[in-house]
Protein backbone atom coordinates (compact mmCIF):
# COMPACT_ATOMS: atom_id res chain seq x y z
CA UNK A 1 -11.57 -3.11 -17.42
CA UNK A 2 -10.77 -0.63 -14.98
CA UNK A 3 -10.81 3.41 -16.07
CA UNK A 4 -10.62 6.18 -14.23
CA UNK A 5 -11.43 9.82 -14.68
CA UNK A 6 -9.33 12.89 -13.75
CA UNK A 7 -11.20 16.25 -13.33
CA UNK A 8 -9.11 19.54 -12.46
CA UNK A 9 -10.70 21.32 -9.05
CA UNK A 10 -8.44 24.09 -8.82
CA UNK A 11 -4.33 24.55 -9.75
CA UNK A 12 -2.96 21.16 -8.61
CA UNK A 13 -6.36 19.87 -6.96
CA UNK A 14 -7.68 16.98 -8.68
CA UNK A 15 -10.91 14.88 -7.89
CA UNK A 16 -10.63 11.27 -9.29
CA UNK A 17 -13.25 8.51 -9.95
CA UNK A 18 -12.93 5.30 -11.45
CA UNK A 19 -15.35 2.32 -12.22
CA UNK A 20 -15.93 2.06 -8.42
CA UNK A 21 -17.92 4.94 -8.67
CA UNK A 22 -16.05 6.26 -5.53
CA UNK A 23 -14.40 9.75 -5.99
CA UNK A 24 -10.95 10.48 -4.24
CA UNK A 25 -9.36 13.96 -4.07
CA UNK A 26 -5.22 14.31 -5.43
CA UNK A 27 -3.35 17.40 -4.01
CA UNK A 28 -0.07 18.51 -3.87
CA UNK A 29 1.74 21.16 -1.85
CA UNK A 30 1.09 24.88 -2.21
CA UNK A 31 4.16 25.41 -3.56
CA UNK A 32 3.28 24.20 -7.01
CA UNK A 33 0.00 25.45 -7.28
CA UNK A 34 -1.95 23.03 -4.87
CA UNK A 35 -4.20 23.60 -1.34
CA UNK A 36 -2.75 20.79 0.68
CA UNK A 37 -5.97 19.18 0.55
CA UNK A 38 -5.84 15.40 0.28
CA UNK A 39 -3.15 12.79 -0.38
CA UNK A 40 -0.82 13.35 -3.83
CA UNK A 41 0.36 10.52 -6.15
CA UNK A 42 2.60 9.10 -5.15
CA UNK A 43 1.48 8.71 -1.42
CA UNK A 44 -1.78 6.99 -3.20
CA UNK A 45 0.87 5.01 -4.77
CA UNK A 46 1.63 3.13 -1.24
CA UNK A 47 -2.24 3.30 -0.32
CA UNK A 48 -2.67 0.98 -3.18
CA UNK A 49 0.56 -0.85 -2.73
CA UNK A 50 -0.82 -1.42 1.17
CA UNK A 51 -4.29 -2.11 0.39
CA UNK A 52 -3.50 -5.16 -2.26
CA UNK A 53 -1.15 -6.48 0.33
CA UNK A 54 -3.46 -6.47 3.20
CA UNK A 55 -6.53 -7.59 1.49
CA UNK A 56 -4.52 -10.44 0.25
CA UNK A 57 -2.53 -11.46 3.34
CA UNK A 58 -6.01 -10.94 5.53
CA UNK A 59 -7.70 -13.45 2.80
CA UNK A 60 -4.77 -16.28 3.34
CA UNK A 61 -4.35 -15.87 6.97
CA UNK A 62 -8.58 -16.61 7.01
CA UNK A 63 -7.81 -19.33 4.78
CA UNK A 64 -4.87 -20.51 7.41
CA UNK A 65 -7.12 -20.53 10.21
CA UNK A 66 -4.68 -18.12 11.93
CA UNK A 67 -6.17 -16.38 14.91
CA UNK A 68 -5.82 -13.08 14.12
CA UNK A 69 -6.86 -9.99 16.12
CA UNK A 70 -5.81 -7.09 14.29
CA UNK A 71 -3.05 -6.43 11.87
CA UNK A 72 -0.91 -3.00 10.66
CA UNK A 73 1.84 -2.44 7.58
CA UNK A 74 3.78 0.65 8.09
CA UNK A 75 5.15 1.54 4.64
CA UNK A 76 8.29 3.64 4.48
CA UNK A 77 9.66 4.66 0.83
CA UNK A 78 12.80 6.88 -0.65
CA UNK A 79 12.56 8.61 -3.89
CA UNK A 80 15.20 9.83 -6.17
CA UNK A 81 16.69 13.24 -5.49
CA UNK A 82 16.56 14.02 -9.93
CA UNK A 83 13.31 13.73 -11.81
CA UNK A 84 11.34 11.85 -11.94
CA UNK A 85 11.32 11.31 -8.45
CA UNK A 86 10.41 7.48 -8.77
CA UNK A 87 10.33 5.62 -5.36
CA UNK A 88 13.79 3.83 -4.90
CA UNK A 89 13.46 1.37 -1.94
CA UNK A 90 9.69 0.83 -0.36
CA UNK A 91 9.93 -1.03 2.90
CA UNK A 92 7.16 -3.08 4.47
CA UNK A 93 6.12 -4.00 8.22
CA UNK A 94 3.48 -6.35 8.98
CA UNK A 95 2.64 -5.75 12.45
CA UNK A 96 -0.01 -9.04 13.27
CA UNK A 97 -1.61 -8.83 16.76
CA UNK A 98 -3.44 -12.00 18.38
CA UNK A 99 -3.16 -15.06 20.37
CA UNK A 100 -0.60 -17.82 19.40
CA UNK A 101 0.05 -16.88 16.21
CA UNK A 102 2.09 -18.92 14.24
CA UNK A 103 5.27 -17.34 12.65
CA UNK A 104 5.87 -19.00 10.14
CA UNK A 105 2.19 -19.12 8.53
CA UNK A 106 2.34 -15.23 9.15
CA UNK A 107 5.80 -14.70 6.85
CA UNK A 108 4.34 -17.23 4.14
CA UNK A 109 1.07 -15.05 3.68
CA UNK A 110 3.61 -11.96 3.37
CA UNK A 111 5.74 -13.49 0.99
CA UNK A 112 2.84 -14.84 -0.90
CA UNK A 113 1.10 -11.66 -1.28
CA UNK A 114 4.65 -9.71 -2.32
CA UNK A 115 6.26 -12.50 -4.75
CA UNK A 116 2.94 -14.27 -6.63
CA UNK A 117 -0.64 -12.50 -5.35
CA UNK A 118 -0.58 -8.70 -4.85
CA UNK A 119 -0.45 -7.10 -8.50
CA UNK A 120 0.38 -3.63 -7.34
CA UNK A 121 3.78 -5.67 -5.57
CA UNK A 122 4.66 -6.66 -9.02
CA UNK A 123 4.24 -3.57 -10.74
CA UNK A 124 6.16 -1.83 -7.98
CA UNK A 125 9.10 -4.79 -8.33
CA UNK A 126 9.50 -4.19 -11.67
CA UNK A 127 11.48 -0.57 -10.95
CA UNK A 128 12.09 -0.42 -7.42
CA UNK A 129 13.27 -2.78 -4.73
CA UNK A 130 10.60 -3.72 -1.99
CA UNK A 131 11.63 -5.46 1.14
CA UNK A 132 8.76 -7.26 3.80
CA UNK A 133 9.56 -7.87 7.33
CA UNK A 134 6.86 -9.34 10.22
CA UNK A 135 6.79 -8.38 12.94
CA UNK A 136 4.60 -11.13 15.54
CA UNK A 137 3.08 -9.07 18.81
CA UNK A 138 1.40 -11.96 20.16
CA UNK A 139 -0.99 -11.13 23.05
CA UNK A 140 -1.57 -13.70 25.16
């Protein structure tokens, strides 16, 4: 079971580490009492939201055979203007890079990975509507 453990730095500096053993700094902006020193919340919100996706659409494009070279998500999210300022719309690029690759096996793995795999996705879903669109820069 995963836990994770919080410890106050200074004002709104956190350092977090979970079962991984890995610790991650949390910051937020001067303003409310922070240094500006690392990533905040809800920015480590889309980390994780990227990081399921990828791993999972990396692990079924192996599992396709697709050729692939290299691959990017650019994440872009709105919040609400009120408190809390939950995320509102979260939209997803796949940018896949290689030789002849095949379209259609790339927007499966996506869609895979958002509807059914990537658990993050479906927590996300649950409040806040997330749209996925691939783009194919094939280089040969």
């Amino acid at each position: 079971m995963p836990e994770v453990k919080i410890q106050q730095v200074k004002g709104g500096t956190f350092a977090a580490r979970g079962t991984s053993n890995h610790w991650t700094m949390i910051d937020v902006s001067k303003k409310v009492g922070g240094q500006e020193a690392a990533s905040g919340p809800m920015e480590m919100v889309l980390f994780g939201l990227g990081g399921c996706t990828g791993i999972d659409v990396e692990t079924m494009l192996k599992k396709m055979k697709v050729p692939l070279e290299n691959f990017e998500i650019d994440i872009h999210a709105e919040r609400a203007e009120e408190h809390p300022k939950i995320f509102t719309h979260i939209d997803m690029t796949y940018h896949f890079y290689g030789k002849d690759l095949p379209l259609k096996k790339l927007e499966r793995a996506v869609k895979l990975s958002k509807d059914t795999y990537c658990s993050v996705s479906a927590m996300l879903a649950a409040t806040v509507e997330i749209t996925a669109k691939v783009e194919n820069h094939n280089t040969a």
